[in-house]
C-alpha atoms as a PDB file:
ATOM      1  CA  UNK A   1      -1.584   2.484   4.293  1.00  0.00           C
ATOM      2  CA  UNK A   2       0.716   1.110   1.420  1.00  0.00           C
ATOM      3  CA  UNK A   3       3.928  -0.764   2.202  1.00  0.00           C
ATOM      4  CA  UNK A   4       7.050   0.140   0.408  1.00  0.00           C
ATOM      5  CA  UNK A   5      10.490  -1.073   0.292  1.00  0.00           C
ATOM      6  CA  UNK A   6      13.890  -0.423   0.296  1.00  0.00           C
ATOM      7  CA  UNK A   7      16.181  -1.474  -2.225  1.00  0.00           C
ATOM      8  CA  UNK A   8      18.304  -2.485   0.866  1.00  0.00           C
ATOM      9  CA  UNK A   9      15.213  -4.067   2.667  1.00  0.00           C
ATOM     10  CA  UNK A  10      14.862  -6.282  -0.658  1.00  0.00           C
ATOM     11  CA  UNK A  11      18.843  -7.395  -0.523  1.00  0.00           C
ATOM     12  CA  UNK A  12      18.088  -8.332   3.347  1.00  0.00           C
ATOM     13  CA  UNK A  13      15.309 -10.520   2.647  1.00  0.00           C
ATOM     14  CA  UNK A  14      16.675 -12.189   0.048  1.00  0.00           C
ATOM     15  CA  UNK A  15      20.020 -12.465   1.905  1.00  0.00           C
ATOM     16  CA  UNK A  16      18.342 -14.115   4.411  1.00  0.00           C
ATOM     17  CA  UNK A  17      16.303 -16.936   2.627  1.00  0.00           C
ATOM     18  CA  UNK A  18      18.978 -17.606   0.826  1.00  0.00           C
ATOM     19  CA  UNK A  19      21.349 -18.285   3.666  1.00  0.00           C
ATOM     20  CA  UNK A  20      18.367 -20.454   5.444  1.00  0.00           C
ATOM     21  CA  UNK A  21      17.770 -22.569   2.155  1.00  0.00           C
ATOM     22  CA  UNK A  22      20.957 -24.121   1.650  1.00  0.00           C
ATOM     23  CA  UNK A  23      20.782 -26.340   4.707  1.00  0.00           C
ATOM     24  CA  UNK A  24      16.622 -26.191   5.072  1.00  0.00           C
ATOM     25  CA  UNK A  25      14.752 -24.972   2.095  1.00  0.00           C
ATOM     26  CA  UNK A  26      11.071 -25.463   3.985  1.00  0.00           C
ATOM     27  CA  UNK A  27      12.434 -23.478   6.917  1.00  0.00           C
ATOM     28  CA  UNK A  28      13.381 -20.839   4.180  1.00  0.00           C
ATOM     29  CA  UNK A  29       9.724 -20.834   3.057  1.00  0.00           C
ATOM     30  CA  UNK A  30       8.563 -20.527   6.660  1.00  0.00           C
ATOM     31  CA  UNK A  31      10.812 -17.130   7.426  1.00  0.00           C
ATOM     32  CA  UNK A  32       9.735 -15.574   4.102  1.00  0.00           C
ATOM     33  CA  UNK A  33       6.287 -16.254   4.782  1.00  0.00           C
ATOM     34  CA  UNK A  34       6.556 -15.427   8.572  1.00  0.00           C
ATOM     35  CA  UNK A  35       8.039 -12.270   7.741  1.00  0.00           C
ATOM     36  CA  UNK A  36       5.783 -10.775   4.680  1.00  0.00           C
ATOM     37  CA  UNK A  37       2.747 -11.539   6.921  1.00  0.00           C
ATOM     38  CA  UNK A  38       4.504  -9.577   9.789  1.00  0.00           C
ATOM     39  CA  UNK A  39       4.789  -7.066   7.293  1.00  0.00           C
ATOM     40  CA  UNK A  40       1.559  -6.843   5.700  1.00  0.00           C
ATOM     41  CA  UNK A  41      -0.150  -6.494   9.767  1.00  0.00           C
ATOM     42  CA  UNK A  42       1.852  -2.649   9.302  1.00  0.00           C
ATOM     43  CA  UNK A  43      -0.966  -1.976   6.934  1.00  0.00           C
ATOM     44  CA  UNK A  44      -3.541  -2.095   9.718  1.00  0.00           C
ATOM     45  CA  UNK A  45      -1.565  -2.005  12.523  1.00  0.00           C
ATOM     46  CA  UNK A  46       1.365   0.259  12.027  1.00  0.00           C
ATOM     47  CA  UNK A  47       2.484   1.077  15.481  1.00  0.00           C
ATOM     48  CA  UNK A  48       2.583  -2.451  16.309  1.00  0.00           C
ATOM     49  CA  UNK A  49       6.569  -2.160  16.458  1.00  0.00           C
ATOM     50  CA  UNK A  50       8.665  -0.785  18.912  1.00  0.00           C
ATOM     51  CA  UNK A  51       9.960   2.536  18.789  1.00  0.00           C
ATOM     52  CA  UNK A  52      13.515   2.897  18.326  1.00  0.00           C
ATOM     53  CA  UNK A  53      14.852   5.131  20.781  1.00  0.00           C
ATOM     54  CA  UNK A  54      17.990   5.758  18.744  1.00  0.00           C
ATOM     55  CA  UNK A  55      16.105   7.270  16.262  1.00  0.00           C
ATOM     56  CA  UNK A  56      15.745  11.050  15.728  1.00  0.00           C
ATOM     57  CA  UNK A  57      12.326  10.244  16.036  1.00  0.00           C
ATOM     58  CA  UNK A  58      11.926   7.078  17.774  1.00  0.00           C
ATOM     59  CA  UNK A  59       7.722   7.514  16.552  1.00  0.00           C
ATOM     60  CA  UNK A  60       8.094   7.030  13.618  1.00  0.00           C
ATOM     61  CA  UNK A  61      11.493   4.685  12.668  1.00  0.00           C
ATOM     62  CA  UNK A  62      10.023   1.508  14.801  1.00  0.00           C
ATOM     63  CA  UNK A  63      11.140  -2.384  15.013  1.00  0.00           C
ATOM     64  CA  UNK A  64       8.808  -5.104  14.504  1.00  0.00           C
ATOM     65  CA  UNK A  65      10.114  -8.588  15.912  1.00  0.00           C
ATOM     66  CA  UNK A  66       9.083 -11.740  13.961  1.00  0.00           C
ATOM     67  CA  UNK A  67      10.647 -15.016  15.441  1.00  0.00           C
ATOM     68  CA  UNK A  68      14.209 -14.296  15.220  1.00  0.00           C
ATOM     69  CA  UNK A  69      13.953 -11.574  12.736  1.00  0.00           C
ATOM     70  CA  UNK A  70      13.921  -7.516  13.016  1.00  0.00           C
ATOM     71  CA  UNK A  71      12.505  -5.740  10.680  1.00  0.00           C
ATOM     72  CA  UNK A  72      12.574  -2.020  11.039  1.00  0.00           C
ATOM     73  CA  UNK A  73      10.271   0.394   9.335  1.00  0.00           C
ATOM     74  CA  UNK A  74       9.552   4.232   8.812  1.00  0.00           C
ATOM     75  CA  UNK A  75       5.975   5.506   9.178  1.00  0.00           C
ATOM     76  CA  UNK A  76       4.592   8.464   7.095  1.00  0.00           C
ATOM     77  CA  UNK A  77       1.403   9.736   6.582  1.00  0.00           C
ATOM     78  CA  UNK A  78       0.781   7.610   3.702  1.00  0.00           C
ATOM     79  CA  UNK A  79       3.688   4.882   3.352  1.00  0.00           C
ATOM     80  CA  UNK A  80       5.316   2.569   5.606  1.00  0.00           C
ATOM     81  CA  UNK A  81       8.910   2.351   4.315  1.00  0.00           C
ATOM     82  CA  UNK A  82      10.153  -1.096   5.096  1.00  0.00           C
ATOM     83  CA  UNK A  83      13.988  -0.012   5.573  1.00  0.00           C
ATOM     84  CA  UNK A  84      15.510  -3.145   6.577  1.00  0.00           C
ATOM     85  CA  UNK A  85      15.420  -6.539   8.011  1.00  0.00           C
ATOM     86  CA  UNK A  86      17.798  -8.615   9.713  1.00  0.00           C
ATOM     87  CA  UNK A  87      18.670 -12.122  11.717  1.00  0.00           C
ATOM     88  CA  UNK A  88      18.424 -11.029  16.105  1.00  0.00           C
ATOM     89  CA  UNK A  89      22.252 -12.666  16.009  1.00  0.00           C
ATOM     90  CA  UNK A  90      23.686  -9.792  13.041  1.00  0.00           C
ATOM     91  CA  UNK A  91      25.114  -6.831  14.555  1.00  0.00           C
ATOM     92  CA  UNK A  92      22.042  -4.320  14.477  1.00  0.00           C
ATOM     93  CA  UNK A  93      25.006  -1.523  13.585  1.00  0.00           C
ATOM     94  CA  UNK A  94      24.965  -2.449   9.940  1.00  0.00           C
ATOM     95  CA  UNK A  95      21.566  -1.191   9.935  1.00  0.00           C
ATOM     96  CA  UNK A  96      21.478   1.496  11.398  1.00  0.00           C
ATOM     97  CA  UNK A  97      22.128   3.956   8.446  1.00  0.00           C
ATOM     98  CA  UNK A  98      20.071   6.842   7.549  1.00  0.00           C
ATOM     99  CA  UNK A  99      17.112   6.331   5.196  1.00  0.00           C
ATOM    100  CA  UNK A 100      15.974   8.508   2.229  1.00  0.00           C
ATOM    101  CA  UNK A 101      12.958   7.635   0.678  1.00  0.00           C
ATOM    102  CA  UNK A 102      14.282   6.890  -3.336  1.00  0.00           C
ATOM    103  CA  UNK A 103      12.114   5.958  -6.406  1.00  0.00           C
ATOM    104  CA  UNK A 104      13.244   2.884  -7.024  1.00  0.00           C
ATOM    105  CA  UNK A 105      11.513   1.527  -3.272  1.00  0.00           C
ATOM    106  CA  UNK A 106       8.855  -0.808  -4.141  1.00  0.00           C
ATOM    107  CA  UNK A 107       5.357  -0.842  -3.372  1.00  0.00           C
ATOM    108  CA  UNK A 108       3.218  -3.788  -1.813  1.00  0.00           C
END
């Protein structure tokens, strides 16, 4: 399966990192890492999040937990949309909008 993201998703990470670098730059480094290798296990193991039972269909929209991270995704037939990520301690709300699928997502 490919991996695609959200412009949003994109924003997150790099919101993220950059708040974590100014007082640790290595620990930065470790959450990016951490996080696109948490990502790139979707490709072979795409229901390895947790359904979000929120969702209109909880199948398919699912969480995957890295550390202290959330990243929640969308599963298709031939893309897994990475929709957005976020620190456990951020109100989860924020995130919770509705995805559409746009051209400017970016493949991995």
């Amino acid at each position: 399966m490919k991996i695609k993201y959200s412009l949003e998703s994109i924003n997150d990470l790099q919101r993220v990192v950059e708040f974590v670098e100014v007082k640790n730059p290595y620990a930065a480094r470790r959450i990016a890492i951490d996080l696109q290798e948490g990502v790139d296990k979707l490709k072979q193991f795409y229901k390895i999040g947790l359904p979000v039972l929120k969702a209109s269909d909880p199948e398919v929209i699912r969480d995957l937990y890295i550390n202290n991270y959330t990243i929640r995704y969308l599963i298709t037939d031939e893309i897994i949309y990475v929709l957005r990520v976020w620190h456990n301690k951020e109100n989860e709300k924020i995130y919770n909008k509705s995805f559409k699928p746009t051209p400017k997502s970016s493949a991995v």
